[in-house]
Protein backbone atom coordinates (compact mmCIF):
# COMPACT_ATOMS: atom_id res chain seq x y z
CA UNK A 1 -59.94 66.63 115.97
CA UNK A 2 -63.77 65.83 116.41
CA UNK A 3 -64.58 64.11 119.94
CA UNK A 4 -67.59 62.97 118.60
CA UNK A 5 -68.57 60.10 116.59
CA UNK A 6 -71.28 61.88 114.39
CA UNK A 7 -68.69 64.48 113.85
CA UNK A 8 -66.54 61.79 112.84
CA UNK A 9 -68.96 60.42 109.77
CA UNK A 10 -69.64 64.14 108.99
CA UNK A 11 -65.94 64.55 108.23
CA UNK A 12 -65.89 61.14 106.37
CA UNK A 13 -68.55 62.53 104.15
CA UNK A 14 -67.25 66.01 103.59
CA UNK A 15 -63.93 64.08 102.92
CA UNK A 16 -66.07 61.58 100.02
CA UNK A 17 -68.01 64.53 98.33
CA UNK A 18 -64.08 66.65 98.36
CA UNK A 19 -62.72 63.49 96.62
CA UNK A 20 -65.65 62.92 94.62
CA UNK A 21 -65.70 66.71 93.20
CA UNK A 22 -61.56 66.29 92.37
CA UNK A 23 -62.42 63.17 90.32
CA UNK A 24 -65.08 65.35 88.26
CA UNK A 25 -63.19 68.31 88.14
CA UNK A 26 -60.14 65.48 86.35
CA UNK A 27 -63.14 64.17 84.49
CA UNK A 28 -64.16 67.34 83.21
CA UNK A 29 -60.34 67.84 81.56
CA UNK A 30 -60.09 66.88 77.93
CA UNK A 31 -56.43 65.23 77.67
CA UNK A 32 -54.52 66.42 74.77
CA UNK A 33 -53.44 63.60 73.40
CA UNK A 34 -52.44 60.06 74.61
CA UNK A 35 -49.90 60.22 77.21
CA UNK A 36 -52.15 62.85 78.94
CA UNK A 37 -55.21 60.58 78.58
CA UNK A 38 -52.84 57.73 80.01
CA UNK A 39 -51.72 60.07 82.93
CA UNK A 40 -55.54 61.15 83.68
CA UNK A 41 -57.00 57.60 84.23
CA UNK A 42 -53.74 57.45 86.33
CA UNK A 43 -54.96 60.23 88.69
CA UNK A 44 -58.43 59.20 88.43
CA UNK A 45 -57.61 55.52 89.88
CA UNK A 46 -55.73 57.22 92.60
CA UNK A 47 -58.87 59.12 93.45
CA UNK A 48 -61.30 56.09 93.40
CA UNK A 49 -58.87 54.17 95.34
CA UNK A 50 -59.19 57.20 97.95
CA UNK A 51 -63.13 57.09 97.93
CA UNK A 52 -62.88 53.58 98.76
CA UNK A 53 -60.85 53.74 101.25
CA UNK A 54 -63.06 56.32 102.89
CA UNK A 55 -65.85 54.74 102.04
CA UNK A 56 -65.18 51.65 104.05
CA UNK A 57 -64.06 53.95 106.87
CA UNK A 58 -67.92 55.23 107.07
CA UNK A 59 -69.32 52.18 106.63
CA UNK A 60 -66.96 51.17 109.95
CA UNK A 61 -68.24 53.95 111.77
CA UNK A 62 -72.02 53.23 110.71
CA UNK A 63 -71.98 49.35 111.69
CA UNK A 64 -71.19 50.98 114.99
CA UNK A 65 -68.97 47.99 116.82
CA UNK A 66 -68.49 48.96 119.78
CA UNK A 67 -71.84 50.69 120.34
CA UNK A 68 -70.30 54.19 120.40
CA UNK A 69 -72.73 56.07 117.91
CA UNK A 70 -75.81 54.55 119.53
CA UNK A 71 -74.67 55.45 122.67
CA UNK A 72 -73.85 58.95 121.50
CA UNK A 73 -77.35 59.21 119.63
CA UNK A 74 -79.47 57.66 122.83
CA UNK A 75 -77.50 60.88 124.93
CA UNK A 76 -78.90 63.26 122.39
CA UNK A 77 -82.24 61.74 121.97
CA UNK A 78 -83.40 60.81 125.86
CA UNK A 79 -84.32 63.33 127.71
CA UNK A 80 -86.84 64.02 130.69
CA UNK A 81 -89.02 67.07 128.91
CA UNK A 82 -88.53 68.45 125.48
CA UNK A 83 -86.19 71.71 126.94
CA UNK A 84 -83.69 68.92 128.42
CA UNK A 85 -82.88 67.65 124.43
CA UNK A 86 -82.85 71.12 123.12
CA UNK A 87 -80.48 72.15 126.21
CA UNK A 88 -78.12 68.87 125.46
CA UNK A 89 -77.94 69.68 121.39
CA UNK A 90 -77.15 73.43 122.19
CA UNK A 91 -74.43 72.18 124.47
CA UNK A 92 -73.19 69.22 122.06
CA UNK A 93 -73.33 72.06 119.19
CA UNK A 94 -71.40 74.76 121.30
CA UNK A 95 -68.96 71.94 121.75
CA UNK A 96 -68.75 71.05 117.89
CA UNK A 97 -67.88 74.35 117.33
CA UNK A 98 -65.38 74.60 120.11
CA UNK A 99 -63.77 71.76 118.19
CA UNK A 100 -64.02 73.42 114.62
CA UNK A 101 -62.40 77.24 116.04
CA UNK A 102 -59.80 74.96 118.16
CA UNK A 103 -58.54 72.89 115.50
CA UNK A 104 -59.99 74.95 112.25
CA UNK A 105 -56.87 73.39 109.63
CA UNK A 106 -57.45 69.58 110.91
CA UNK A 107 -60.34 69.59 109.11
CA UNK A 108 -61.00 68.48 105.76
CA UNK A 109 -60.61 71.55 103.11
CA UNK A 110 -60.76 72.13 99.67
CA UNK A 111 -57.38 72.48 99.39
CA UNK A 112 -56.03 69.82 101.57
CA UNK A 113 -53.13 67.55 100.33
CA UNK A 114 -54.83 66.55 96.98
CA UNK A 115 -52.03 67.33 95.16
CA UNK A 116 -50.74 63.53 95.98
CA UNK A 117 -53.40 62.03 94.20
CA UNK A 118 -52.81 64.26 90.87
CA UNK A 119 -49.28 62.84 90.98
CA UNK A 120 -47.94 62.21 87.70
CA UNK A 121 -45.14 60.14 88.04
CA UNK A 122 -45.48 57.48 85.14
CA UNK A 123 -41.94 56.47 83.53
CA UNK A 124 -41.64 54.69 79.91
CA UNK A 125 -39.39 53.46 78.41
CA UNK A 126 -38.06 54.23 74.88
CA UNK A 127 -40.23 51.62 73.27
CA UNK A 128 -43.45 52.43 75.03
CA UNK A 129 -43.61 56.05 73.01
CA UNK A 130 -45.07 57.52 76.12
CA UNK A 131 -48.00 55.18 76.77
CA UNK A 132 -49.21 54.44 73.38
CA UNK A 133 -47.55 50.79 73.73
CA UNK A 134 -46.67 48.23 75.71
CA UNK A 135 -42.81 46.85 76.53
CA UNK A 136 -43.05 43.31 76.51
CA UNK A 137 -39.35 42.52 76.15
CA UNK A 138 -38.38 41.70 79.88
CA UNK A 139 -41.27 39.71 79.89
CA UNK A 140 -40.58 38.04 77.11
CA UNK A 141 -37.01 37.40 77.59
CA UNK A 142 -38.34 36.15 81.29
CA UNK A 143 -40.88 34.07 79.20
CA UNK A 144 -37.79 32.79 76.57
CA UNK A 145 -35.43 31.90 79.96
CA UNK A 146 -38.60 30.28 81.91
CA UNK A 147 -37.50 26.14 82.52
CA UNK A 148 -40.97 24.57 82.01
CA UNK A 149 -42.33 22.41 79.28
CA UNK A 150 -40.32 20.62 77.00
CA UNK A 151 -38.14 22.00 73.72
CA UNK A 152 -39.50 21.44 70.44
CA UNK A 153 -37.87 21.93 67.25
């Protein structure tokens, strides 16, 4: 995909404002009743669980470890005369978009496999009405079998 380290966090970021744009465009939906509110915060904790994950990813590449993005920004930057840096961004920006016609459905889109974060595959049971309650018999019958404490009468 991208050779390059700053094309790298550019990706990360398109990737953060894609995600952040789904979670507003979930926001933005008014559920119709409870099970559909239940099933949005569902979705929208799958999308912030994405943005973190991609957020630590870009902080990764920023803290810059093993020196790659400084070394990649002093190539840019240091130069002999002022044609020199213009001639190495024209070439680092011919090979950018080299990389971009080359591999054009790598990167990030709008509609790129979303769809797995707007999952809705919450089961109830008969007693939880479809997310308006809460079953608490297993746990309670784990609770009623539990060997701790003493009986009382």
């Amino acid at each position: 995909m991208a050779s390059s380290v700053l094309e790298t966090a550019r990706a990360a970021h398109e990737e953060l404002e894609l995600l952040e744009r789904l979670a507003v465009r979930e926001l933005q939906r008014q559920p119709a009743n409870a099970c559909d509110c239940l099933r949005q915060s569902h979705r929208i904790s799958n999308i912030v669980d994405c943005l973190v994950t991609a957020s630590q990813k870009l902080v990764e590449t920023y803290e810059d470890k093993d020196g790659a993005r400084k070394e990649e920004m002093s190539t840019l930057i240091t130069a002999v005369n002022q044609d020199d840096i213009f001639h190495r961004f024209e070439d680092k920006l011919r090979e950018i978009h080299a990389s971009h016609t080359k591999y054009h459905s790598s990167f990030v889109s709008e509609t790129d496999n979303h769809d797995v974060l707007l999952k809705d595959d919450i089961k109830f049971s008969d007693e939880e009405a479809s997310g308006r309650y809460m079953d608490l018999h297993k746990l309670y019958n784990e609770f009623i079998s539990s060997k701790f404490g003493s009986f009382m009468e």
